[in-house]
PDB file of N, CA and C in Angstrom:
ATOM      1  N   UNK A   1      -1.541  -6.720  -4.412  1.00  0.00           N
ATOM      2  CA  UNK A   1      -2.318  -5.516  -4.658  1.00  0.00           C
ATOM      3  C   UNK A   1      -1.410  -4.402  -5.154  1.00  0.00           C
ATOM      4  N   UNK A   2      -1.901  -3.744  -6.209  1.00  0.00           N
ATOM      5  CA  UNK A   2      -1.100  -2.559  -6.839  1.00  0.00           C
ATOM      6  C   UNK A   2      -2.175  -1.064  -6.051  1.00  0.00           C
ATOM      7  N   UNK A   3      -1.172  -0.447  -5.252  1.00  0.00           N
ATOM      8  CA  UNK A   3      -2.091   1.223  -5.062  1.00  0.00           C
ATOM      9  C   UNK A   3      -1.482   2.137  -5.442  1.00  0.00           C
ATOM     10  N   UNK A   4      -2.177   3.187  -5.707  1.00  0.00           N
ATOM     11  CA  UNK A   4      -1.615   4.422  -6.708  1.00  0.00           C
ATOM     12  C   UNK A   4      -2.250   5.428  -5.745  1.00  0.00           C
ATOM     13  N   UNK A   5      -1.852   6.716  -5.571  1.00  0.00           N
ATOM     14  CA  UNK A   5      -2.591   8.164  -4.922  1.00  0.00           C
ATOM     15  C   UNK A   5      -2.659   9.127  -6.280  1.00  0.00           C
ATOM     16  N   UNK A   6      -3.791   9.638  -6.005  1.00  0.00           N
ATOM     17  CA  UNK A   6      -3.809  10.334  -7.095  1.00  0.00           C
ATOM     18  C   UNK A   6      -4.386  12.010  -6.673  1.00  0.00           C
ATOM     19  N   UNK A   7      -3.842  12.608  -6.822  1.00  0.00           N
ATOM     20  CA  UNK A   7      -4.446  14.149  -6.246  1.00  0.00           C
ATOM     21  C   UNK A   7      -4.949  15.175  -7.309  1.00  0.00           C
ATOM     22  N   UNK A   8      -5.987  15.004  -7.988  1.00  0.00           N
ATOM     23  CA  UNK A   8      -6.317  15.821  -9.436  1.00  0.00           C
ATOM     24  C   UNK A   8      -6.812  17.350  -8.883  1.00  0.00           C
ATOM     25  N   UNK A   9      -6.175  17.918  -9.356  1.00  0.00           N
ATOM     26  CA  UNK A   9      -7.417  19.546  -9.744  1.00  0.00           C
ATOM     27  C   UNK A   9      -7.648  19.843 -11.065  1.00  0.00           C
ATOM     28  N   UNK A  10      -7.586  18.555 -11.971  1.00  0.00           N
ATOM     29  CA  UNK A  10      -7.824  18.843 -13.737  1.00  0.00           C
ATOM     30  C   UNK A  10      -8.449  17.469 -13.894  1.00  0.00           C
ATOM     31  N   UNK A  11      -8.906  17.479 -15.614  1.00  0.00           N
ATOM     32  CA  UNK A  11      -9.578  16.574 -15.564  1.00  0.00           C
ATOM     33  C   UNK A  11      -8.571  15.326 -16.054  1.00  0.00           C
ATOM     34  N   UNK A  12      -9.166  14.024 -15.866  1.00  0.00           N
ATOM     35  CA  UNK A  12      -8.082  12.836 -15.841  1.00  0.00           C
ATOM     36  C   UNK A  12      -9.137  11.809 -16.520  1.00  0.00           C
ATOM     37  N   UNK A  13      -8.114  11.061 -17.430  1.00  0.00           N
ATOM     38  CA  UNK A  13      -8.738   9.756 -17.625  1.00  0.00           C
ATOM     39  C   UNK A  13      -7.763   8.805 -17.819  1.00  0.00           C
ATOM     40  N   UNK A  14      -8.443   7.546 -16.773  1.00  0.00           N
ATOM     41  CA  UNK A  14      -7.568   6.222 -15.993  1.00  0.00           C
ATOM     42  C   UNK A  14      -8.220   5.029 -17.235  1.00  0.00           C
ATOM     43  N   UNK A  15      -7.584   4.441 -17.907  1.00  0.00           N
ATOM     44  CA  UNK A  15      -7.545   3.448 -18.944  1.00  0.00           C
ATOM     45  C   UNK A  15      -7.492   2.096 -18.245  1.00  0.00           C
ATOM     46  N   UNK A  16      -8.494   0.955 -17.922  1.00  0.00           N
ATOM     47  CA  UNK A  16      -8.232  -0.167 -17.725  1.00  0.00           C
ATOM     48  C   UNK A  16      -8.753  -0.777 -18.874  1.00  0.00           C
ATOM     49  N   UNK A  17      -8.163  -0.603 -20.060  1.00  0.00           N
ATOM     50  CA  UNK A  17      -8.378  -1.809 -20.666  1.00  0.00           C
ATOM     51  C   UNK A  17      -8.173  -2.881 -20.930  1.00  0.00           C
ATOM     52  N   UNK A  18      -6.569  -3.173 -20.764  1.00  0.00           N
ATOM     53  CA  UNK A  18      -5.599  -3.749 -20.372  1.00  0.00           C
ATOM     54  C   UNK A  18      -5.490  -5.006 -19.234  1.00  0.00           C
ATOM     55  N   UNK A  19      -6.620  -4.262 -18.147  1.00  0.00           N
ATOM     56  CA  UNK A  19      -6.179  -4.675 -16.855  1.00  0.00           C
ATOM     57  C   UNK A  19      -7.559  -5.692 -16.444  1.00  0.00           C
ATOM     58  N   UNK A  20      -7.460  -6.915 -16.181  1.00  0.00           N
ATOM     59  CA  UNK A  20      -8.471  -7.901 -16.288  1.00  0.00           C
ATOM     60  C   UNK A  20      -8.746  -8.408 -14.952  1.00  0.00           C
ATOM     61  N   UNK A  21      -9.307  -6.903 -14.102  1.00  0.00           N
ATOM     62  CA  UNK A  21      -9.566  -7.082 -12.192  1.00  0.00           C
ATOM     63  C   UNK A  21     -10.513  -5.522 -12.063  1.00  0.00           C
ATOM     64  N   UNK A  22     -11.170  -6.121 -11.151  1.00  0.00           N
ATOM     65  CA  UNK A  22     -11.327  -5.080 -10.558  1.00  0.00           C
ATOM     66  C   UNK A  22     -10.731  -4.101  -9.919  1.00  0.00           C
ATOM     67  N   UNK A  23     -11.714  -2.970  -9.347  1.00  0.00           N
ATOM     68  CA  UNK A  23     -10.725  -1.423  -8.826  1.00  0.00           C
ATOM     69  C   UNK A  23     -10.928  -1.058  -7.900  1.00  0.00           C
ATOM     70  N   UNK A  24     -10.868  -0.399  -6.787  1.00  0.00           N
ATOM     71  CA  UNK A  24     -11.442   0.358  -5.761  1.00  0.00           C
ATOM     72  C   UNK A  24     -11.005   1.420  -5.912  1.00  0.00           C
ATOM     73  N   UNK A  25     -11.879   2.727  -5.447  1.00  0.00           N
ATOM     74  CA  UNK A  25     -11.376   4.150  -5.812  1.00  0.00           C
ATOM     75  C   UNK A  25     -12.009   4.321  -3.960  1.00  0.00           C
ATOM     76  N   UNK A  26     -10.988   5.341  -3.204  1.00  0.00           N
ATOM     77  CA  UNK A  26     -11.397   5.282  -2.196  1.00  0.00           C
ATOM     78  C   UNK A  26     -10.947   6.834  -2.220  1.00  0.00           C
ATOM     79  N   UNK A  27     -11.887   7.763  -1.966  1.00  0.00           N
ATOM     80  CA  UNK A  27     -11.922   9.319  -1.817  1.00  0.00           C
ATOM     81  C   UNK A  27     -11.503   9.841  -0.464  1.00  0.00           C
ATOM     82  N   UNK A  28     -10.353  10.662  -0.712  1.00  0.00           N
ATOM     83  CA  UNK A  28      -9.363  10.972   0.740  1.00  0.00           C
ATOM     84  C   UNK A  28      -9.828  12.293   0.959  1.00  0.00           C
ATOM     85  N   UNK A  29     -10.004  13.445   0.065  1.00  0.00           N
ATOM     86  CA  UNK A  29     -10.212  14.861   0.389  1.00  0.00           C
ATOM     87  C   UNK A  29     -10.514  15.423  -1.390  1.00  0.00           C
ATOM     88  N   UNK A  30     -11.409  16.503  -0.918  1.00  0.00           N
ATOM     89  CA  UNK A  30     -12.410  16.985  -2.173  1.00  0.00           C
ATOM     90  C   UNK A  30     -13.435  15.981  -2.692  1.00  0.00           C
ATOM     91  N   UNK A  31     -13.993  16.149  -4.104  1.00  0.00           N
ATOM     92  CA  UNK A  31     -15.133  15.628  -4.676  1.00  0.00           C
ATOM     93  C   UNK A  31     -14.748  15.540  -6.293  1.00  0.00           C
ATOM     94  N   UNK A  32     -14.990  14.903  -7.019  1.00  0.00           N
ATOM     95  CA  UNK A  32     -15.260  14.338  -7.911  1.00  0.00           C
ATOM     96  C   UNK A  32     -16.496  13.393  -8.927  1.00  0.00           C
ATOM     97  N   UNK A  33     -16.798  14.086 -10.452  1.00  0.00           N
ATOM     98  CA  UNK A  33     -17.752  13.284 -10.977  1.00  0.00           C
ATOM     99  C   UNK A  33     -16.951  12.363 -11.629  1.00  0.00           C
ATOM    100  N   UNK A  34     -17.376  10.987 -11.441  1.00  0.00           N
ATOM    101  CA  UNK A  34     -16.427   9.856 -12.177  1.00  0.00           C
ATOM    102  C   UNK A  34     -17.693   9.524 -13.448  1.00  0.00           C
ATOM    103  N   UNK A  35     -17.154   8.998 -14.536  1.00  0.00           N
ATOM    104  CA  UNK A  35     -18.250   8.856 -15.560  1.00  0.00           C
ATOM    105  C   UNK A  35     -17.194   7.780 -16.366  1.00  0.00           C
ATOM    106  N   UNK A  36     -17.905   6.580 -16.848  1.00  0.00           N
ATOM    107  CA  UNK A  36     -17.493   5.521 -17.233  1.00  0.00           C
ATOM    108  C   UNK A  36     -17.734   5.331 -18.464  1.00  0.00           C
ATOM    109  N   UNK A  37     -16.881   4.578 -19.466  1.00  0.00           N
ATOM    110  CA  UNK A  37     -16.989   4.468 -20.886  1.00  0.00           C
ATOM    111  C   UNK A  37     -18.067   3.884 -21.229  1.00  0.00           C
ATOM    112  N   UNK A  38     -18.985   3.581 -20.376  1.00  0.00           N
ATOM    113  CA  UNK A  38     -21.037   3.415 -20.427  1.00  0.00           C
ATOM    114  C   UNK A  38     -21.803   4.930 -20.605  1.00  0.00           C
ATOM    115  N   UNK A  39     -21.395   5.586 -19.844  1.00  0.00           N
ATOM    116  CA  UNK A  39     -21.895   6.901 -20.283  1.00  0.00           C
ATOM    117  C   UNK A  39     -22.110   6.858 -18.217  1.00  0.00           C
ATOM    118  N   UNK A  40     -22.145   5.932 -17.758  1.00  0.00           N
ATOM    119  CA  UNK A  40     -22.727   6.228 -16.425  1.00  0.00           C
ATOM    120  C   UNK A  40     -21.710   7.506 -14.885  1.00  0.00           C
ATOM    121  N   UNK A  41     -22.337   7.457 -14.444  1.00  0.00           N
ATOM    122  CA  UNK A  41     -21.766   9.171 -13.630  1.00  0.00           C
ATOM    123  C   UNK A  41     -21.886   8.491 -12.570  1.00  0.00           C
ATOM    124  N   UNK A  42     -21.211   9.041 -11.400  1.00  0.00           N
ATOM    125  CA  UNK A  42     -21.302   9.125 -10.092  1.00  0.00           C
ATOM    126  C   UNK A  42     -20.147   9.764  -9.593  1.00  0.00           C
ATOM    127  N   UNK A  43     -20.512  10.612  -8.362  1.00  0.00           N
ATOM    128  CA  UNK A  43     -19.509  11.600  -7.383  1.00  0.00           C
ATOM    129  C   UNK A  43     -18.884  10.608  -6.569  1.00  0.00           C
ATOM    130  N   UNK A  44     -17.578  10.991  -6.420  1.00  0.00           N
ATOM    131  CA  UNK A  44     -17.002  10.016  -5.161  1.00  0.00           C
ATOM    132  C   UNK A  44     -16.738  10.955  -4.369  1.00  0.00           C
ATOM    133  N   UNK A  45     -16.895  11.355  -3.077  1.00  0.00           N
ATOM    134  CA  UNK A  45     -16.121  12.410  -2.288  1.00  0.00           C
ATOM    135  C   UNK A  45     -15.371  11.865  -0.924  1.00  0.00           C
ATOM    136  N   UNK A  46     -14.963  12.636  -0.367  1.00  0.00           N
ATOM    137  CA  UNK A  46     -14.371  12.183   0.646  1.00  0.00           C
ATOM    138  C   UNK A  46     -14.632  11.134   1.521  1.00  0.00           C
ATOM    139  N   UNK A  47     -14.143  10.230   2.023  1.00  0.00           N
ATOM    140  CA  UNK A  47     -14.679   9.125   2.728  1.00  0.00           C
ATOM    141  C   UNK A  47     -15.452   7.920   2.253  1.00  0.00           C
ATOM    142  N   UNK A  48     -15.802   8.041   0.797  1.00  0.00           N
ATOM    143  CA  UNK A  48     -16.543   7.123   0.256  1.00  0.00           C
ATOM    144  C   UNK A  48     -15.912   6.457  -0.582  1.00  0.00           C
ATOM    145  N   UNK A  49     -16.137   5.129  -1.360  1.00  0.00           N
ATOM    146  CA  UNK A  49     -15.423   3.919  -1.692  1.00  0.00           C
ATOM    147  C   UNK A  49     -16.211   3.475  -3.349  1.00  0.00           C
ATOM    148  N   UNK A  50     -15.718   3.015  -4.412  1.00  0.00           N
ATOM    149  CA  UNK A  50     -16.465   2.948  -4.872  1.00  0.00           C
ATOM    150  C   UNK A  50     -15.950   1.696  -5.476  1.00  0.00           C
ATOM    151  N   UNK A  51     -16.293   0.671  -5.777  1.00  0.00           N
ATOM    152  CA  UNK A  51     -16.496  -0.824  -6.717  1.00  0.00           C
ATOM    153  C   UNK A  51     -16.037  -0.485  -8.063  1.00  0.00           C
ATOM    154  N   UNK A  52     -15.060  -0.580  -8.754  1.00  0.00           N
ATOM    155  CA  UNK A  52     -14.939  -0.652 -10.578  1.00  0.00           C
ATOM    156  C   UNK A  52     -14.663  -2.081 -11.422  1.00  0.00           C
ATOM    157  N   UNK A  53     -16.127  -2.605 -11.661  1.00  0.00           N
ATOM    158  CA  UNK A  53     -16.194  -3.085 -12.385  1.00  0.00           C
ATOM    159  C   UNK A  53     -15.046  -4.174 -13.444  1.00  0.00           C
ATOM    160  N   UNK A  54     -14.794  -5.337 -13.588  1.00  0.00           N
ATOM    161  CA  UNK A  54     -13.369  -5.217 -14.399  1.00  0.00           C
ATOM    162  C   UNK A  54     -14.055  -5.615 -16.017  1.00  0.00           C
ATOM    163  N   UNK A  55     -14.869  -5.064 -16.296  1.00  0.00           N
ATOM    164  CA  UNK A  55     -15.239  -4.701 -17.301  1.00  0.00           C
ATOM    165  C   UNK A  55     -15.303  -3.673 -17.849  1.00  0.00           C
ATOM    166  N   UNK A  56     -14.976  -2.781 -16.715  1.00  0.00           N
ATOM    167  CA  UNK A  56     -14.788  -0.942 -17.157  1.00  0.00           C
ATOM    168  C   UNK A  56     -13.619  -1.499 -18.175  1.00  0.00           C
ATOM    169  N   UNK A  57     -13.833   0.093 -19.284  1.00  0.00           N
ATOM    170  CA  UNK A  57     -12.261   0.147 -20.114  1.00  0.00           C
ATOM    171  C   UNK A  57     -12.010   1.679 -19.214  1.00  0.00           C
ATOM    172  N   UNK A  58     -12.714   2.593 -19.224  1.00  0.00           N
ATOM    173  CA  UNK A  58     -12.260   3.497 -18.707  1.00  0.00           C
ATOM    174  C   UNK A  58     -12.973   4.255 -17.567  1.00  0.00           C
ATOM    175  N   UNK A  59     -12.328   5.241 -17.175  1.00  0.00           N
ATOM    176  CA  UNK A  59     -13.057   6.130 -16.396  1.00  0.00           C
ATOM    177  C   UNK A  59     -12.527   7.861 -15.952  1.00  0.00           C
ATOM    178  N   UNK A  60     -13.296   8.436 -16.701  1.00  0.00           N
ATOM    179  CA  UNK A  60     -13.020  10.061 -16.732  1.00  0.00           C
ATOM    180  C   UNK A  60     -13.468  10.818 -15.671  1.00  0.00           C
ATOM    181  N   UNK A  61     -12.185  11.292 -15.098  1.00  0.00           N
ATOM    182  CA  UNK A  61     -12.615  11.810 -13.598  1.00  0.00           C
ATOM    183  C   UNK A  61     -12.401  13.332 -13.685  1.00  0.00           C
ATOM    184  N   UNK A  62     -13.311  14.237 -13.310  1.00  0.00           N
ATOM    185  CA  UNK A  62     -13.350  15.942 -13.358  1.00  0.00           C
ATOM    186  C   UNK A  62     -13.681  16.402 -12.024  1.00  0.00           C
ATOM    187  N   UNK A  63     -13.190  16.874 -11.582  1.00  0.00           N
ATOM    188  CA  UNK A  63     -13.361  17.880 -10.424  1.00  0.00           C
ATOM    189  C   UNK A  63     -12.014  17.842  -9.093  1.00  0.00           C
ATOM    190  N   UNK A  64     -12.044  18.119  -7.862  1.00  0.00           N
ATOM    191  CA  UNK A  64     -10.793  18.448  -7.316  1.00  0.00           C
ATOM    192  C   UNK A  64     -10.468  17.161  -6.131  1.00  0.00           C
ATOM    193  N   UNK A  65      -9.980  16.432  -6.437  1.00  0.00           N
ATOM    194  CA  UNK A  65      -9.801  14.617  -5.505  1.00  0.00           C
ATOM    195  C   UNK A  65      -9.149  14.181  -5.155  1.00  0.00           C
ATOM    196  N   UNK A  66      -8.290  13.931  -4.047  1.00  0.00           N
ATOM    197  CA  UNK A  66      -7.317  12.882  -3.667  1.00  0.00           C
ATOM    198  C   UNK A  66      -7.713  12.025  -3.028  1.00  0.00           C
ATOM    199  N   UNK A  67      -7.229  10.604  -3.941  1.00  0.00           N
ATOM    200  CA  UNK A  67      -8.070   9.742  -4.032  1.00  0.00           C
ATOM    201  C   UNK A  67      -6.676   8.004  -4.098  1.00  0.00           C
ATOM    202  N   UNK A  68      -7.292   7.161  -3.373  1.00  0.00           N
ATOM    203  CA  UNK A  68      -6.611   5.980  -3.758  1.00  0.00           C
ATOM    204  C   UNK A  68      -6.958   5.241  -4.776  1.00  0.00           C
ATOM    205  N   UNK A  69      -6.032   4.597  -5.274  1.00  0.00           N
ATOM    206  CA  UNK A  69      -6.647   3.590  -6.693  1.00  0.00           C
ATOM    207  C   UNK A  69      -5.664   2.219  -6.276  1.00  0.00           C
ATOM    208  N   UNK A  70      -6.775   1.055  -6.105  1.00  0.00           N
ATOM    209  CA  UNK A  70      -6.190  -0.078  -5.899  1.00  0.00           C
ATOM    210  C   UNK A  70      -6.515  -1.618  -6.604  1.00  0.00           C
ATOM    211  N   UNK A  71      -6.148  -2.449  -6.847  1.00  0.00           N
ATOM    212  CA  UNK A  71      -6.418  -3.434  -7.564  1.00  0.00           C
ATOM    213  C   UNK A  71      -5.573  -4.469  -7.451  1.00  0.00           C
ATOM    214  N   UNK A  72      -5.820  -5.918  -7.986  1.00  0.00           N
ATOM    215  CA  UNK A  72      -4.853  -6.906  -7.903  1.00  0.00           C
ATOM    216  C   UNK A  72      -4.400  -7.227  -9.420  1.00  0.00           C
TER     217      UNK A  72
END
């Protein structure tokens, strides 16, 4: 497993195009809209977990998050 921390107060975009697995994004403190190279949205905030797809190529994250990013 590869994990990354990520602590944004700007906006960010995480590129899996490359990467042929799924993701977990697991929200440590603040909130965030995540929105996927589908056009689709969802908030992750604190305490909540979210599934990425390994068909995502990307995902553009805006608002204030520290957050884990994990994958194999």
């Amino acid at each position: 497993f590869n994990t990354a921390v990520y602590d944004l107060d700007e906006p960010m975009t995480l590129d899996y195009s490359e990467l042929d697995s799924f993701v977990i994004l697991i929200g440590l403190k603040g909130e965030a809209t995540i929105t996927d190279n589908e056009g689709n949205t969802v908030t992750l905030s604190a305490g909540e977990s979210m599934l990425v797809p390994a068909t995502t190529e990307t995902l553009k994250i805006e608002g204030t998050l520290k957050f884990l990013e994990t994958y194999v």
